[in-house]
C-alpha atoms as a PDB file:
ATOM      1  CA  UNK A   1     -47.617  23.432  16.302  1.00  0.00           C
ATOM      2  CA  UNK A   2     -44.720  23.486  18.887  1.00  0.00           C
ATOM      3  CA  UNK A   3     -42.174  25.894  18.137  1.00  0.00           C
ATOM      4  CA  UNK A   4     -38.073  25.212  19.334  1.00  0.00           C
ATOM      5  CA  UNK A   5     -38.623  28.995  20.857  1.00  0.00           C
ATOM      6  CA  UNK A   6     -41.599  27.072  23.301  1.00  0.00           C
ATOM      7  CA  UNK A   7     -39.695  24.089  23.559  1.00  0.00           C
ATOM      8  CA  UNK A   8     -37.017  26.036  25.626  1.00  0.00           C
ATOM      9  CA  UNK A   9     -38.978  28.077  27.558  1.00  0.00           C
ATOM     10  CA  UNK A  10     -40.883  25.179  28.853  1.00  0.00           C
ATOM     11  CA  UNK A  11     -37.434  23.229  29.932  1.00  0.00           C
ATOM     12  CA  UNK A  12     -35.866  27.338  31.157  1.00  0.00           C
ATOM     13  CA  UNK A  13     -37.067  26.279  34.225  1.00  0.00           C
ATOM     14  CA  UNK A  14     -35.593  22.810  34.817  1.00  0.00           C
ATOM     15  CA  UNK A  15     -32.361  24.045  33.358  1.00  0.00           C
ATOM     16  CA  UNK A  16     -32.076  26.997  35.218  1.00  0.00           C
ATOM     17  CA  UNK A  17     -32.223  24.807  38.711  1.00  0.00           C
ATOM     18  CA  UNK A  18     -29.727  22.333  37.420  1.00  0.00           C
ATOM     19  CA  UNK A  19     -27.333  24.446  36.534  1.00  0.00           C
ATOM     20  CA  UNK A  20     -27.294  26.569  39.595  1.00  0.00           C
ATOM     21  CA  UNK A  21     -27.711  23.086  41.697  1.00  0.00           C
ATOM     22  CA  UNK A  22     -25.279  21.209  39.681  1.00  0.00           C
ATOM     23  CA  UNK A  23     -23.158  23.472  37.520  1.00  0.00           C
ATOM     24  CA  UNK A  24     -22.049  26.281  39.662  1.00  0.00           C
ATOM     25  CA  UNK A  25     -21.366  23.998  42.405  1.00  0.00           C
ATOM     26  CA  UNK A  26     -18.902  22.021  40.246  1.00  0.00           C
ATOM     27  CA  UNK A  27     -17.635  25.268  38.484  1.00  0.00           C
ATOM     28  CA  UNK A  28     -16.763  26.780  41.537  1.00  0.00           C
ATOM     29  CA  UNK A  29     -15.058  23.481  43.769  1.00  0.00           C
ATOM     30  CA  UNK A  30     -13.080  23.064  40.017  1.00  0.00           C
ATOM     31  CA  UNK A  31     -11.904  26.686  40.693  1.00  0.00           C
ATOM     32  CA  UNK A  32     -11.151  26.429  44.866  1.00  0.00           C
ATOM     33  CA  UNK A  33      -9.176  23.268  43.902  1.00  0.00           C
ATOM     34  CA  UNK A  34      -6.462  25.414  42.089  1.00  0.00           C
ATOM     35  CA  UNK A  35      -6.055  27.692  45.232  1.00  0.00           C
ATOM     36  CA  UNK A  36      -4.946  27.337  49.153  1.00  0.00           C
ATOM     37  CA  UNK A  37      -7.323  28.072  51.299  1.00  0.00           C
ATOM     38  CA  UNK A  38      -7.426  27.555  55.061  1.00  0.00           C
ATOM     39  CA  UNK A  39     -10.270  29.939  56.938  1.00  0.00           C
ATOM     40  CA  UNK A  40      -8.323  29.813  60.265  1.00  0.00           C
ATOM     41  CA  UNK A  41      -4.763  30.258  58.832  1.00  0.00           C
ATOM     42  CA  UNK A  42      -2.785  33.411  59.160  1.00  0.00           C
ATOM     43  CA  UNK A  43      -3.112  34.249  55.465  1.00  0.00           C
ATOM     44  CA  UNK A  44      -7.138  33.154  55.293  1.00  0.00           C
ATOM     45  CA  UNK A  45      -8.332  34.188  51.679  1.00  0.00           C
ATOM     46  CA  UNK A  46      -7.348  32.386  48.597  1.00  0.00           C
ATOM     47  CA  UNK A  47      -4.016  32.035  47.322  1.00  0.00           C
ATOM     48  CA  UNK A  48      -3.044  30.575  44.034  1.00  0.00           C
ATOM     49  CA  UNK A  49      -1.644  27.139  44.090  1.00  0.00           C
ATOM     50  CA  UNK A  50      -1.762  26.587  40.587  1.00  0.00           C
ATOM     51  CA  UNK A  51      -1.238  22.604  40.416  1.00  0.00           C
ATOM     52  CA  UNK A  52       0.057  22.224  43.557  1.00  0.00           C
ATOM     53  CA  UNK A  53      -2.855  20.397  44.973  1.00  0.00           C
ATOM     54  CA  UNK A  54      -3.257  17.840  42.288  1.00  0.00           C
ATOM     55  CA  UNK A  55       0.701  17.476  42.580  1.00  0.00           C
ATOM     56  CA  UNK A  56       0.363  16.401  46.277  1.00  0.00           C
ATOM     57  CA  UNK A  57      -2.550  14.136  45.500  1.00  0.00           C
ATOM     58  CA  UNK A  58      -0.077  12.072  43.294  1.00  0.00           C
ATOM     59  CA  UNK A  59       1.998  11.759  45.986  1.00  0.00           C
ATOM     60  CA  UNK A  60      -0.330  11.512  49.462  1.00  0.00           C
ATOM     61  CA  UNK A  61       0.008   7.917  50.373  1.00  0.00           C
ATOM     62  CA  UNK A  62      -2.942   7.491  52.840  1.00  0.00           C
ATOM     63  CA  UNK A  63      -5.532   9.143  49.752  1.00  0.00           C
ATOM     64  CA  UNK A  64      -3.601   6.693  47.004  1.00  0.00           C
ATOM     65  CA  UNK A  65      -4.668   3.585  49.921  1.00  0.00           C
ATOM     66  CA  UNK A  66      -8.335   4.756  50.535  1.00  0.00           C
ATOM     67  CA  UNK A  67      -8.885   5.148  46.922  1.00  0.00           C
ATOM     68  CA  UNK A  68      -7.198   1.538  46.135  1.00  0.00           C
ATOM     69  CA  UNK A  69      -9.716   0.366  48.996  1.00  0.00           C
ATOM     70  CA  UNK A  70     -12.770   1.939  47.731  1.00  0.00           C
ATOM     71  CA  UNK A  71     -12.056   0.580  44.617  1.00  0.00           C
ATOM     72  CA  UNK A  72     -12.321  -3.151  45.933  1.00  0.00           C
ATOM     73  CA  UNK A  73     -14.920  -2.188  48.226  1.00  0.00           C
ATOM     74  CA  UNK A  74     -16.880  -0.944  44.697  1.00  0.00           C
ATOM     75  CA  UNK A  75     -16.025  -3.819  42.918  1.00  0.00           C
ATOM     76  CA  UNK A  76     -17.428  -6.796  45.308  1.00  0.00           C
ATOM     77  CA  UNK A  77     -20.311  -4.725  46.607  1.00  0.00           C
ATOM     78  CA  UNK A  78     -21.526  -4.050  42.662  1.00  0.00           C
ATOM     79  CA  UNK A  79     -20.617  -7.784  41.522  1.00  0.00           C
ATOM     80  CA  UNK A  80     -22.660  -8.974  44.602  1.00  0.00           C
ATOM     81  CA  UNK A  81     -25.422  -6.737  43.991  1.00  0.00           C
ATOM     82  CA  UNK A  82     -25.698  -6.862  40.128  1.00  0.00           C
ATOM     83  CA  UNK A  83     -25.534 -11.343  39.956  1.00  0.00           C
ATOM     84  CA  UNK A  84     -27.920 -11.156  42.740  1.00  0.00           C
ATOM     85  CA  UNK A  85     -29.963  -8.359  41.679  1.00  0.00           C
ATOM     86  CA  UNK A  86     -30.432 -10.650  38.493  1.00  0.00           C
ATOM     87  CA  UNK A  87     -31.060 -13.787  39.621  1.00  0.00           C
ATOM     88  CA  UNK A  88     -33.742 -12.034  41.902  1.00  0.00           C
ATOM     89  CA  UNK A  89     -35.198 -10.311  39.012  1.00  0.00           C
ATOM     90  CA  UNK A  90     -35.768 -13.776  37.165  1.00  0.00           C
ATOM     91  CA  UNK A  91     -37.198 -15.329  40.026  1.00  0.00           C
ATOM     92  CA  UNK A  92     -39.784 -12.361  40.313  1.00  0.00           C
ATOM     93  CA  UNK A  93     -40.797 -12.540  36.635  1.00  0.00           C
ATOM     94  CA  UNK A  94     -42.122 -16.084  37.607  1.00  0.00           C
ATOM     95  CA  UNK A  95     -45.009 -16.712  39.097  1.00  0.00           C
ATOM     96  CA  UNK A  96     -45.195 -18.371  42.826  1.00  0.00           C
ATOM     97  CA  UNK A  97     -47.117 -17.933  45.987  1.00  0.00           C
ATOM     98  CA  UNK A  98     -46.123 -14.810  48.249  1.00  0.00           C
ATOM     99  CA  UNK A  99     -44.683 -13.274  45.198  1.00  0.00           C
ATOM    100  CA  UNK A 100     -46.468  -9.756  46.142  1.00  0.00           C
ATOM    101  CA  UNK A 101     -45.351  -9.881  49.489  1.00  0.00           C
ATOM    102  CA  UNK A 102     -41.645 -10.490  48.911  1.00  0.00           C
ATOM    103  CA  UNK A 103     -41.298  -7.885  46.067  1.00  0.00           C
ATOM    104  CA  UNK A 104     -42.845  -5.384  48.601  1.00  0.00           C
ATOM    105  CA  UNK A 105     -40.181  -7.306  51.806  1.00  0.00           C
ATOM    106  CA  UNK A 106     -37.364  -7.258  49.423  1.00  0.00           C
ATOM    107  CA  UNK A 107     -38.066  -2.569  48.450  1.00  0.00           C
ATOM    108  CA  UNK A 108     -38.089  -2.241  52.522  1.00  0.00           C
ATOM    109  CA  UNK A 109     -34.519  -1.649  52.548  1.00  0.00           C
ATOM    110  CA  UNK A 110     -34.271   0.904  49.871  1.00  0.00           C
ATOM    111  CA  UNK A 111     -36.886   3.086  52.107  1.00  0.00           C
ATOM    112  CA  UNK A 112     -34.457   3.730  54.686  1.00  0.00           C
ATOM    113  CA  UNK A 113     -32.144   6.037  55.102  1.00  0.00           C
ATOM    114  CA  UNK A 114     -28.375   5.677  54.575  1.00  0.00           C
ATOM    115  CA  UNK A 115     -27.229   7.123  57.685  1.00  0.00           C
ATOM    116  CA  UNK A 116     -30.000   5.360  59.484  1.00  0.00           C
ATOM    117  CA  UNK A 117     -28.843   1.668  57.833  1.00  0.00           C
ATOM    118  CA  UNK A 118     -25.791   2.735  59.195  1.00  0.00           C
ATOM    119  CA  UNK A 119     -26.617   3.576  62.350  1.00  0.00           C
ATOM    120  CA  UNK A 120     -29.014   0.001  62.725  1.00  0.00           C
ATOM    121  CA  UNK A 121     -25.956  -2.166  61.203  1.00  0.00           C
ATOM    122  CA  UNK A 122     -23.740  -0.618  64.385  1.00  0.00           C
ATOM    123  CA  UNK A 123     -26.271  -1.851  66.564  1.00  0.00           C
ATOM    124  CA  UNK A 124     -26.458  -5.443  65.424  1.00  0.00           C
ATOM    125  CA  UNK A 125     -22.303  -5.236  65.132  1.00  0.00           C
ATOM    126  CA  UNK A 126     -21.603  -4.372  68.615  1.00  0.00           C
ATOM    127  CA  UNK A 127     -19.551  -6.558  70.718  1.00  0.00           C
ATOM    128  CA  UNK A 128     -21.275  -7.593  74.014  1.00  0.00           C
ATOM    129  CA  UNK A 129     -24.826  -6.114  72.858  1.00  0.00           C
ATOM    130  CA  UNK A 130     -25.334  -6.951  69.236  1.00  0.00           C
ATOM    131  CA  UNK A 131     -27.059 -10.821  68.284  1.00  0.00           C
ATOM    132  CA  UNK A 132     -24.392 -10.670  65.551  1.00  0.00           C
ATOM    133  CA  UNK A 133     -21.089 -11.491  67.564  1.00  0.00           C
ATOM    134  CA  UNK A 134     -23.177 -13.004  70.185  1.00  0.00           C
ATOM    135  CA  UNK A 135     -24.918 -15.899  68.048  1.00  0.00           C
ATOM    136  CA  UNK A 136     -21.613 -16.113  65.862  1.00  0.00           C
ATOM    137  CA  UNK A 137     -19.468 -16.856  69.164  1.00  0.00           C
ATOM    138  CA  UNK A 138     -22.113 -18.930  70.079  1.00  0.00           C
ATOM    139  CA  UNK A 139     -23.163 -21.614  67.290  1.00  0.00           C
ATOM    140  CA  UNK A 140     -19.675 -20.983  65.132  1.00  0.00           C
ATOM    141  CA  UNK A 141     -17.496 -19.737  67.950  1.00  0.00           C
ATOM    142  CA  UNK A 142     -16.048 -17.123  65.497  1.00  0.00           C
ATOM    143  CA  UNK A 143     -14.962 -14.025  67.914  1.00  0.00           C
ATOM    144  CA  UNK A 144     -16.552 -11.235  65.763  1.00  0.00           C
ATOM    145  CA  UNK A 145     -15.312  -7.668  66.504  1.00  0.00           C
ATOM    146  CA  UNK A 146     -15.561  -4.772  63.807  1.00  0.00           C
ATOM    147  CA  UNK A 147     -13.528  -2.271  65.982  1.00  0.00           C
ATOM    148  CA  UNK A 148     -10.517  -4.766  66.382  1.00  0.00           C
ATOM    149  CA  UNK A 149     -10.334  -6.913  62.861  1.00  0.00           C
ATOM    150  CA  UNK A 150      -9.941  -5.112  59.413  1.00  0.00           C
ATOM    151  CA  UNK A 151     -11.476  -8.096  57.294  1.00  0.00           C
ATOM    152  CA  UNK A 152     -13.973  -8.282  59.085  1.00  0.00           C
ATOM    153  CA  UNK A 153     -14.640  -4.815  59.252  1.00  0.00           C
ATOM    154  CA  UNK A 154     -14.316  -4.521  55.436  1.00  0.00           C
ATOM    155  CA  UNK A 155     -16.691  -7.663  54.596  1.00  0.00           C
ATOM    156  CA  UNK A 156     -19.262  -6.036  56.589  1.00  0.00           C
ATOM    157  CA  UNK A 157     -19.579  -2.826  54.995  1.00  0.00           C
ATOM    158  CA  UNK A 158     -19.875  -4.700  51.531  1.00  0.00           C
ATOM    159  CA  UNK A 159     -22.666  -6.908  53.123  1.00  0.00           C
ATOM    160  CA  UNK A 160     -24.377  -3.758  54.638  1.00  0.00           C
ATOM    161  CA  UNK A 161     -23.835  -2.430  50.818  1.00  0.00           C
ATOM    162  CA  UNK A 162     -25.532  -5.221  49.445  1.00  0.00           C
ATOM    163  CA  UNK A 163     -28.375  -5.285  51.273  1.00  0.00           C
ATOM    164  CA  UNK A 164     -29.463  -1.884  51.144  1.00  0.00           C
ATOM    165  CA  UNK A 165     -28.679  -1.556  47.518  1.00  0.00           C
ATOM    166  CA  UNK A 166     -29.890  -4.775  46.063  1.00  0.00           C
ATOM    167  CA  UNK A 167     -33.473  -4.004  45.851  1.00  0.00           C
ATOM    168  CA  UNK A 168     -32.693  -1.183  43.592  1.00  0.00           C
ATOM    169  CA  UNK A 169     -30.764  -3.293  41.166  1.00  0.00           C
ATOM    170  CA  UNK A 170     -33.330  -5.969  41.477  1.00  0.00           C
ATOM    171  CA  UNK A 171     -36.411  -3.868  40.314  1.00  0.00           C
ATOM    172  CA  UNK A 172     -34.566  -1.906  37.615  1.00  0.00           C
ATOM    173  CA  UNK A 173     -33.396  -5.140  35.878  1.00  0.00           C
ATOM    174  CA  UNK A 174     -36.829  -7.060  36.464  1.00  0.00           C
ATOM    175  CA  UNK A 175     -38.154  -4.141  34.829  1.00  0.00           C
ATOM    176  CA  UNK A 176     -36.111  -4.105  31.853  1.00  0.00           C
ATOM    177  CA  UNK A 177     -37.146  -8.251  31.781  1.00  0.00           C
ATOM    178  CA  UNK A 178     -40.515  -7.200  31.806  1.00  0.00           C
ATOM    179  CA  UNK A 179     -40.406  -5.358  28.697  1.00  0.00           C
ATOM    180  CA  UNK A 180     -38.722  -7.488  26.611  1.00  0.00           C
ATOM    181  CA  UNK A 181     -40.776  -8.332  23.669  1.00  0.00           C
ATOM    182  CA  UNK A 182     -41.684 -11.710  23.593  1.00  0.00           C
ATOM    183  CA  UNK A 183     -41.972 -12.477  19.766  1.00  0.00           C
ATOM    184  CA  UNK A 184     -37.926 -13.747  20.031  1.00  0.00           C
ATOM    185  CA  UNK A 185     -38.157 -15.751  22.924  1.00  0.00           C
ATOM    186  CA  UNK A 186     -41.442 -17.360  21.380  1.00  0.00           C
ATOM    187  CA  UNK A 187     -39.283 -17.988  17.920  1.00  0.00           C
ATOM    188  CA  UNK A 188     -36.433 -19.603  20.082  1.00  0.00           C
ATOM    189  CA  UNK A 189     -38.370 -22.110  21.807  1.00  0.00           C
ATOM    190  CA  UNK A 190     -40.081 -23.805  18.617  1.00  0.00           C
ATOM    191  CA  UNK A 191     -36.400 -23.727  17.176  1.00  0.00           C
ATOM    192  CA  UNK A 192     -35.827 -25.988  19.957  1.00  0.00           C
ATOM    193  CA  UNK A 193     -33.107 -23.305  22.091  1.00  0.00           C
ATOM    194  CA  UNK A 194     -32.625 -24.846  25.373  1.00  0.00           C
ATOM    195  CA  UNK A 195     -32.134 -22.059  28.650  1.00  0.00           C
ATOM    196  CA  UNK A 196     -29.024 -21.774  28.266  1.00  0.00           C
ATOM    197  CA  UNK A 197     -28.438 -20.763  24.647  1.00  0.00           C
ATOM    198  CA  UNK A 198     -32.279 -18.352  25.238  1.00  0.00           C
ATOM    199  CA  UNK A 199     -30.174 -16.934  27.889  1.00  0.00           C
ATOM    200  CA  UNK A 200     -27.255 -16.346  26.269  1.00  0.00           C
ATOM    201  CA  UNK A 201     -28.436 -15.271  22.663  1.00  0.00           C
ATOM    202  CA  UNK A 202     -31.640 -13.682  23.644  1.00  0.00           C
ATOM    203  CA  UNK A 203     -31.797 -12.289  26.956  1.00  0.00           C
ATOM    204  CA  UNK A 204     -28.555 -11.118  27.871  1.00  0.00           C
ATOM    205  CA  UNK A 205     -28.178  -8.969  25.226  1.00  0.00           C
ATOM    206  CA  UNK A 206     -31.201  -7.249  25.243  1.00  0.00           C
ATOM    207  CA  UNK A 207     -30.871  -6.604  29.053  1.00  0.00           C
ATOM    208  CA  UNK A 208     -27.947  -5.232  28.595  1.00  0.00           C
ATOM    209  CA  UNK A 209     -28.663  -1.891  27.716  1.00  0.00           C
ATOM    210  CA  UNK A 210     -30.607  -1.365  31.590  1.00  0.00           C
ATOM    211  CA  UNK A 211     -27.736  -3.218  33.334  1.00  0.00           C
ATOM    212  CA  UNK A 212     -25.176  -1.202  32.371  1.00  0.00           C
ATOM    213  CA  UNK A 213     -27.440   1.701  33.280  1.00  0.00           C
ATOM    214  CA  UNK A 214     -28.015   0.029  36.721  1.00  0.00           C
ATOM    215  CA  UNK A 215     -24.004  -0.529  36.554  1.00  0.00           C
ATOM    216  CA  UNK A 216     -22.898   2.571  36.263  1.00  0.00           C
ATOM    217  CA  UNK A 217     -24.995   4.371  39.009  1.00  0.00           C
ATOM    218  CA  UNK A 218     -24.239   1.848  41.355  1.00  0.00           C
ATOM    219  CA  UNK A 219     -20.924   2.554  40.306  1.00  0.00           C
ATOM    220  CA  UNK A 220     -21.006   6.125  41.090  1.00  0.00           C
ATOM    221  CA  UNK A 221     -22.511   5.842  44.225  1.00  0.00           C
ATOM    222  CA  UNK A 222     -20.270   3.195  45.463  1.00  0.00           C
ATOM    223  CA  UNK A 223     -17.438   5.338  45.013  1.00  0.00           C
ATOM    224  CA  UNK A 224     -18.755   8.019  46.850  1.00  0.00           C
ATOM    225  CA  UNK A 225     -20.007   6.044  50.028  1.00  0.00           C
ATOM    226  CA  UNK A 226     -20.172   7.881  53.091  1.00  0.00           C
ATOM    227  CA  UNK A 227     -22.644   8.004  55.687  1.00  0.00           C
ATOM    228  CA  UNK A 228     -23.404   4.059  56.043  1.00  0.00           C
ATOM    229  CA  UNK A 229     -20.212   3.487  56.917  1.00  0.00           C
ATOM    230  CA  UNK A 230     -19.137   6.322  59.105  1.00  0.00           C
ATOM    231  CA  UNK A 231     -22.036   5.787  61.378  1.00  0.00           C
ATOM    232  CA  UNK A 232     -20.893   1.656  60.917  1.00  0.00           C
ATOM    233  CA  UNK A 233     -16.813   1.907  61.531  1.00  0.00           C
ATOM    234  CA  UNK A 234     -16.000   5.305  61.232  1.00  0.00           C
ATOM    235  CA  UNK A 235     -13.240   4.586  58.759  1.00  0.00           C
ATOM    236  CA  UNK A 236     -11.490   1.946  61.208  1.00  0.00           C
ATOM    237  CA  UNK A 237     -10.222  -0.352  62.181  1.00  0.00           C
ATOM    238  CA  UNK A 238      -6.867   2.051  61.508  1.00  0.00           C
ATOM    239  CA  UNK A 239      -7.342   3.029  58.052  1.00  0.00           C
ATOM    240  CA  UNK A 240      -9.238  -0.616  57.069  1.00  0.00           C
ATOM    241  CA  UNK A 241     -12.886   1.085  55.867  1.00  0.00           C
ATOM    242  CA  UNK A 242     -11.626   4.531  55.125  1.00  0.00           C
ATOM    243  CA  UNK A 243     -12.655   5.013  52.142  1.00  0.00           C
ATOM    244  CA  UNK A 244     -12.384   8.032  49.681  1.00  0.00           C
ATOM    245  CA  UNK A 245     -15.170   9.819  50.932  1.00  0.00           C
ATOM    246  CA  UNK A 246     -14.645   9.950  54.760  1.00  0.00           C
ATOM    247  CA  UNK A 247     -10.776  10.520  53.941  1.00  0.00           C
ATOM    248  CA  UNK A 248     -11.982  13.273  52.063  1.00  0.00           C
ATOM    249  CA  UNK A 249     -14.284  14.517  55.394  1.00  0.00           C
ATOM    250  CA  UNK A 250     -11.372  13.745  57.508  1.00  0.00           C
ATOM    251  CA  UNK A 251      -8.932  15.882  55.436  1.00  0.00           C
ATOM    252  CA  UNK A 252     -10.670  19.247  54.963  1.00  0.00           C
ATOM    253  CA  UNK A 253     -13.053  19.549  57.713  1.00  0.00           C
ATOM    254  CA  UNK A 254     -10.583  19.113  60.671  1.00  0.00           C
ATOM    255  CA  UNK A 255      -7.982  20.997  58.508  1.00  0.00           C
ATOM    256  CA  UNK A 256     -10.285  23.414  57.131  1.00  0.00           C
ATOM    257  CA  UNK A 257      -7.930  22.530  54.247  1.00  0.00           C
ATOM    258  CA  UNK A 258     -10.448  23.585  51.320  1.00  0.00           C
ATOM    259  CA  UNK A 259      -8.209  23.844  47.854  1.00  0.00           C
ATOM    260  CA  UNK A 260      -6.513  20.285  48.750  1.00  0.00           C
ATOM    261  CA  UNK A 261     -10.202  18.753  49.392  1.00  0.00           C
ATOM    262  CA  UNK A 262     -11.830  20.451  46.294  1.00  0.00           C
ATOM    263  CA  UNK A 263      -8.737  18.339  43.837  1.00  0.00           C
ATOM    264  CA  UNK A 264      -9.190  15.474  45.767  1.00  0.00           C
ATOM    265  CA  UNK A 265     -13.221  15.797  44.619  1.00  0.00           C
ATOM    266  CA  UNK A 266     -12.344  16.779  41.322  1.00  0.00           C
ATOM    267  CA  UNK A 267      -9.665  13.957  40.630  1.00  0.00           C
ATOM    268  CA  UNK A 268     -12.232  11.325  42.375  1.00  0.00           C
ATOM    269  CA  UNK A 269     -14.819  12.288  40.107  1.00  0.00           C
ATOM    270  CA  UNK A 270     -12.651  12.241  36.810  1.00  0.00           C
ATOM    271  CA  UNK A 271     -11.721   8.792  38.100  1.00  0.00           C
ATOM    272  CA  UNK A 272     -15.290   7.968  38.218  1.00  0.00           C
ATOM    273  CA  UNK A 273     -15.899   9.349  34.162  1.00  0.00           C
ATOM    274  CA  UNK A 274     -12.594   7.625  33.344  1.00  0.00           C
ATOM    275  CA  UNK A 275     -13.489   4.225  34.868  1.00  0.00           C
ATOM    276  CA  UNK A 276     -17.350   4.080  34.091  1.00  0.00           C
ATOM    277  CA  UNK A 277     -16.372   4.762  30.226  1.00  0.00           C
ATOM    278  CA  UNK A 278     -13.477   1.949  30.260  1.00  0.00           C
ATOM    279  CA  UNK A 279     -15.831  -0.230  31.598  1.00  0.00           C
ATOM    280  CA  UNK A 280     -18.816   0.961  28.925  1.00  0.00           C
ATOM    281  CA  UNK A 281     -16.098   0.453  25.925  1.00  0.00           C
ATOM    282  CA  UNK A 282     -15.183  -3.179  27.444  1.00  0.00           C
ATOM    283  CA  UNK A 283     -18.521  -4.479  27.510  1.00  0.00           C
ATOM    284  CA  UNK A 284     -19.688  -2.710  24.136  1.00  0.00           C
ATOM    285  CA  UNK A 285     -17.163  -4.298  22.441  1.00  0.00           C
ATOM    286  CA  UNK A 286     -17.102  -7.746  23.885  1.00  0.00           C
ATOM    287  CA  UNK A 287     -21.086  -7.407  23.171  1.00  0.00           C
ATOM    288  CA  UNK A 288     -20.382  -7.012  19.427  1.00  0.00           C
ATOM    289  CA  UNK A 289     -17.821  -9.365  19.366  1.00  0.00           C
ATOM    290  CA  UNK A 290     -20.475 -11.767  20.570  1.00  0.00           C
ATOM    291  CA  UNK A 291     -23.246 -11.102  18.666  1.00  0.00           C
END
C-alpha cells in the first residue's frame, strides 16, 4: 500500500518547480509593487511607497483606457472564438469526406508561434505590399490602412485573435462532445425530442462543465495579449490597440519604473480572478435556474 508520506515525496518534485517558477515570482512582483524603484534614478534601491502605486493606478487615465479596451478586445475575440469553436466542434463530430484533413488544416494555426502570427498578419496588413488592402481596394474599394484607422486596426487584432485561437477552443469542446455518454441522447430521441430541445436539455448542459474551462483560459490569456499584436500595430493607431499588456511594456521598460509596473500586474491579475469568478457564479446559477 501507498502511504500519504510516498504520496508527497513523489509530487516534492513537481511542487518544488512550481513554486519557485510560479510562487516566488508572484511573491516577490506582490512585494516590488509596494516600493519605488527606478535602477537609473538618483536614489536607485527600493523605497517604500506603501499604496502609492495602486493609488496612482486609480487615477492614470491612459492604464484606466487600455484596460477598458482590452476588455472589449477580450470580450468579442472569446464570443467569436467560443460560438465558432462550437459550431466547429459539432460539425467535426459528424461524419463527411475530408474530415481528417480539415481537423489536421484547422490545428495548423495553433502550431505557430504568437510573435510569429504576428509578425505574418503585418505582412498581409501592409499598405502598398500586403494582398489584404490591395484586393480590398480593388474588388470593394474599401481603403484599408491599420497604421492610419483605429477600427480597423482594432477589428483586425480580434480577427488575428480568432484565428489563431479557435482551433484550441474547437478541439477542447469537440472533445468534451466526444465523451458524452450516449445513453441520454438515445432516451431523448425515442421520446420524440426534436434538435432543438436535445440541444438545449441534453447537450448544453453537460458541455458546460469543459466550456467554461475553455472560457476561462481563453479568458486569461486574452487579457494578457502581447506579442501578436505588438509585432501587428504596436499599440497604434495612437492609443487604439494598446492594450494592458504593451501599456504595461511601455510603462516600466522605457521608465525603468518597476514598483508602478509590478501594481499594475498585480491589480490586472486580481481583475482577471475577480472577473473569471463573476462570470463562473453567473453561469452556475443561470445553469441551475434552468435545469
Amino acid at each position: 500500500m501507498w502511504s500519504a508520506r510516498t504520496g508527497w515525496a513523489l509530487l516534492a518534485p513537481t511542487l518544488i518547480v512550481l513554486a519557485v517558477t510560479g510562487l516566488a515570482p508572484f511573491f516577490y512582483v506582490l512585494y516590488v509593487s509596494f516600493f519605488n524603484w527606478n535602477v537609473f534614478s538618483a536614489q536607485a534601491g527600493l523605497s517604500f511607497a506603501g499604496l502609492e502605486n495602486y493609488r496612482r493606478l486609480v487615477f492614470d487615465q491612459a492604464f484606466l483606457s487600455s484596460l477598458w479596451i482590452t476588455i472589449k478586445f477580450t470580450f468579442w475575440a472569446v464570443l467569436s472564438e467560443i460560438v465558432l469553436g462550437f459550431l466547429l466542434a459539432q460539425l467535426l463530430t459528424r461524419d463527411f469526406p475530408g474530415k481528417a484533413f480539415f481537423r489536421t488544416i484547422h490545428a495548423l494555426p495553433l502550431m505557430v508561434a504568437p510573435i510569429a502570427v504576428g509578425a505574418t498578419w503585418r505582412l498581409m496588413m501592409i499598405p502598398g505590399f500586403g494582398p489584404v488592402p490591395y484586393y480590398l481596394q480593388q474588388w470593394f474599394g474599401i481603403e484599408y490602412n491599420i497604421g492610419r484607422y483605429s477600427g480597423q486596426a482594432f477589428w483586425t487584432t480580434v480577427l488575428m485573435d480568432v484565428w489563431h485561437w479557435t482551433p484550441l477552443v474547437t478541439l477542447t469542446l469537440l472533445a468534451g462532445l466526444i465523451s458524452l455518454p450516449r445513453e441520454p441522447f438515445e432516451s431523448a430521441q425515442v421520446d420524440g425530442a426534436n434538435a432543438l430541445q436535445t440541444f438545449r436539455y441534453l447537450t448544453l448542459p453537460m458541455i458546460t462543465p469543459v466550456m467554461l474551462t475553455t472560457l476561462f483560459i481563453r479568458i486569461m490569456d486574452a487579457l494578457r495579449i502581447v506579442d501578436e499584436v505588438w509585432m501587428l500595430t504596436g499599440g497604434g493607431p495612437g492609443a487604439a490597440t494598446r492594450y494592458t499588456g504593451i501599456h504595461l511594456w511601455r510603462e516600466v521598460f522605457p521608465k525603468t519604473d518597476y514598483g508602478y509596473g509590478s501594481a499594475m500586474s498585480m491589480l490586472l491579475l486580481y481583475f482577471t480572478i475577480v472577473l473569471s469568478w463573476l462570470l463562473f457564479v453567473a453561469i452556475t446559477s443561470r445553469g441551475s435556474r434552468v435545469t
